[in-house]
N, C-alpha and C. Protein backbone atom coordinates (compact mmCIF):
# COMPACT_ATOMS: atom_id res chain seq x y z
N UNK A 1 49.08 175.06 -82.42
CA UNK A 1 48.33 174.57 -81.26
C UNK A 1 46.90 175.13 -81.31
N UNK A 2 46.02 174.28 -80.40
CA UNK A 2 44.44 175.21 -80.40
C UNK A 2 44.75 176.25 -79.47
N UNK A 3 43.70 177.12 -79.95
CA UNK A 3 43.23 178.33 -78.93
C UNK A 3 42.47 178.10 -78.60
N UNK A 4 42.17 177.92 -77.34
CA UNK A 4 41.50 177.50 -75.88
C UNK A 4 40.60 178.85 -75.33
N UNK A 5 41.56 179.90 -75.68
CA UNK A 5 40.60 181.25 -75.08
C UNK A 5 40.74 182.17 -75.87
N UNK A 6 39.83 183.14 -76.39
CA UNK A 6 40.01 183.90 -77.85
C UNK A 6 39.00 185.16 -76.93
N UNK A 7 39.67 186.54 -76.65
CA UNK A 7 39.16 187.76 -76.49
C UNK A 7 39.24 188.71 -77.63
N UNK A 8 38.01 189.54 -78.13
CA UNK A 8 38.46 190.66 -78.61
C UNK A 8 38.03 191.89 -78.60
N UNK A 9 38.95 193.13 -78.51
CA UNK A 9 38.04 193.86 -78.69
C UNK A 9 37.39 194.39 -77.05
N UNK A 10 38.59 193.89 -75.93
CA UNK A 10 37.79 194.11 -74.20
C UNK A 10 37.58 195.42 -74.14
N UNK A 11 36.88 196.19 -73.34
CA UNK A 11 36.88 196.94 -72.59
C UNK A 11 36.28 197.25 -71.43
N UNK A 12 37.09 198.04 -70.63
CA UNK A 12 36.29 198.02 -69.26
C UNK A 12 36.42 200.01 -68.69
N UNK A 13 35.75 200.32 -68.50
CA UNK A 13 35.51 202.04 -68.08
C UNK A 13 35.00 201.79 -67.02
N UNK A 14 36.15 202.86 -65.39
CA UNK A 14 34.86 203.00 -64.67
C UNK A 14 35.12 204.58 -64.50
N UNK A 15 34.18 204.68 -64.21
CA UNK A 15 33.54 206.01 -63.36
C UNK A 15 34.22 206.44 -61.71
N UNK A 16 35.05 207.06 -61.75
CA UNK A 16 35.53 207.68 -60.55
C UNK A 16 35.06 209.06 -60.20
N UNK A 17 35.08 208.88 -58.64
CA UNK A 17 34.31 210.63 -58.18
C UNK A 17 35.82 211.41 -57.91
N UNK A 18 35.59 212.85 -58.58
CA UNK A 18 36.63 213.83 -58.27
C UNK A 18 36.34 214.49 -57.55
N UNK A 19 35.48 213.96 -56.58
CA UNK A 19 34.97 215.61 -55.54
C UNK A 19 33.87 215.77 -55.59
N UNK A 20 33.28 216.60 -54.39
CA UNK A 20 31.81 216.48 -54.29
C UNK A 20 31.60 217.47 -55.26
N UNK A 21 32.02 218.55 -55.98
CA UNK A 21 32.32 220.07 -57.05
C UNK A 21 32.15 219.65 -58.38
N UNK A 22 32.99 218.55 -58.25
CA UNK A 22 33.99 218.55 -59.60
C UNK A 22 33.43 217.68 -60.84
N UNK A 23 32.23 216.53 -60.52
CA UNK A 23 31.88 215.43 -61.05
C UNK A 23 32.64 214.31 -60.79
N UNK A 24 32.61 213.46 -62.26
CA UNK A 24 33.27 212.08 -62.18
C UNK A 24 34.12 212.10 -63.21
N UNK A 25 34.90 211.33 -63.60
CA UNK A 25 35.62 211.53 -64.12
C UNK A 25 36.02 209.99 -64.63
N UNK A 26 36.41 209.45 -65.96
CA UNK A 26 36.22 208.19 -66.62
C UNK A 26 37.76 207.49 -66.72
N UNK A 27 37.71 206.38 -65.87
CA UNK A 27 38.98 205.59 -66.02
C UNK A 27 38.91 204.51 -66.95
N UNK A 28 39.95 204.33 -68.28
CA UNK A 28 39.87 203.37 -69.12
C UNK A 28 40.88 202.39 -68.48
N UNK A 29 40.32 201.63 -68.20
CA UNK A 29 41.36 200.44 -67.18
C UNK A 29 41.94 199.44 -68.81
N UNK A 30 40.49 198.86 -69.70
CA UNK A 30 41.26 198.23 -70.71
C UNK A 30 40.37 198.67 -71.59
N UNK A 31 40.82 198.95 -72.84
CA UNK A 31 40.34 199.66 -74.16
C UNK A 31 41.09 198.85 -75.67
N UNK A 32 40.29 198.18 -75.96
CA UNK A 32 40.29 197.33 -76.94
C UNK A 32 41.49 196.22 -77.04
N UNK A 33 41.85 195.47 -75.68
CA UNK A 33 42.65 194.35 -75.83
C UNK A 33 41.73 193.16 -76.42
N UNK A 34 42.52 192.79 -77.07
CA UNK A 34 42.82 191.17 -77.87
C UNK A 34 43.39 190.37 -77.65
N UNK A 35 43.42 188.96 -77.31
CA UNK A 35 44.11 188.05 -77.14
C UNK A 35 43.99 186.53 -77.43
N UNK A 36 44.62 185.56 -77.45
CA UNK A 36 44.51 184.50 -78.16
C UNK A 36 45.32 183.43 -76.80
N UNK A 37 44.62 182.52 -76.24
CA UNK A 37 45.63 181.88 -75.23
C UNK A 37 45.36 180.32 -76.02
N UNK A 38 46.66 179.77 -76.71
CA UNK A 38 46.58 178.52 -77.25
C UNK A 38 47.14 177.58 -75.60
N UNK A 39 46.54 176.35 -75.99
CA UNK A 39 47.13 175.04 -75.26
C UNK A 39 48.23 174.71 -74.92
N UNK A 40 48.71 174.66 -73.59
CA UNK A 40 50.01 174.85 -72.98
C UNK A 40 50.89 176.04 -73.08
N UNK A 41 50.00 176.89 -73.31
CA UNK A 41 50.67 178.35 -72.87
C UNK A 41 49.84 178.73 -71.60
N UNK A 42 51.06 180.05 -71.21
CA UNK A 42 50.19 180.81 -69.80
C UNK A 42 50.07 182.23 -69.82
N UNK A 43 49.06 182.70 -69.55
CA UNK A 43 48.70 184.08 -69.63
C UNK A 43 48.78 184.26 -68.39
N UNK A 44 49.76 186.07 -67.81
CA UNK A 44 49.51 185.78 -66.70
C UNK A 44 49.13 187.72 -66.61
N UNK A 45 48.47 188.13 -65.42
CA UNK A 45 48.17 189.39 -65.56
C UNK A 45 48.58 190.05 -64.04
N UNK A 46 49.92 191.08 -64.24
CA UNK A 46 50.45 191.12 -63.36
C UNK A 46 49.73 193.30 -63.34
N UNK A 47 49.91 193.77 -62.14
CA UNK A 47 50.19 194.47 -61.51
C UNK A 47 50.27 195.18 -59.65
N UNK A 48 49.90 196.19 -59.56
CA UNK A 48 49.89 196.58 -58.33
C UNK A 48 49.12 195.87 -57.23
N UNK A 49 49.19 195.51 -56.31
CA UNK A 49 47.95 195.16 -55.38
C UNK A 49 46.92 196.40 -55.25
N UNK A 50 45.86 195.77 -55.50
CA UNK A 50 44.57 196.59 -55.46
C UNK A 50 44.23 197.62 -56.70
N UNK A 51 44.98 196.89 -57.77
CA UNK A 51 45.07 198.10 -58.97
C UNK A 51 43.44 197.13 -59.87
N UNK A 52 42.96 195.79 -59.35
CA UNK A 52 41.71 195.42 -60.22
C UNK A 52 42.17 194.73 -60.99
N UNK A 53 43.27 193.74 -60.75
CA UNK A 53 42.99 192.68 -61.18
C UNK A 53 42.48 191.56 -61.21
N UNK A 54 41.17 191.40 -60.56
CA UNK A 54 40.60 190.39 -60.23
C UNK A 54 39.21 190.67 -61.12
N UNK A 55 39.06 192.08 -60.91
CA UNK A 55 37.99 192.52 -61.79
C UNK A 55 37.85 192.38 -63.44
């Protein structure tokens, strides 16, 4: 089948505060996903409410 959507290689880092003391501190939410979504398949991206999946 074609591939319709081709990622590689994502990443996304954010920056969280540990305290007004402490600095920040680095969240790897996604670190080098890849993916391939061919025609009449479904990708679907599940977790927590409010865990950033929309982001």
């Amino acid at each position: 089948m074609a591939v319709v959507l081709s990622a590689r290689e994502l990443t996304r880092h954010y920056e969280v505060s540990r305290g007004l003391f402490k600095g920040h501190a680095l969240v790897r939410a996604l670190n080098g996903v890849s993916f391939e979504l061919e025609a009449g398949k479904t990708l679907a991206v599940v977790g927590e409410s409010g865990c950033g999946k929309s982001t």
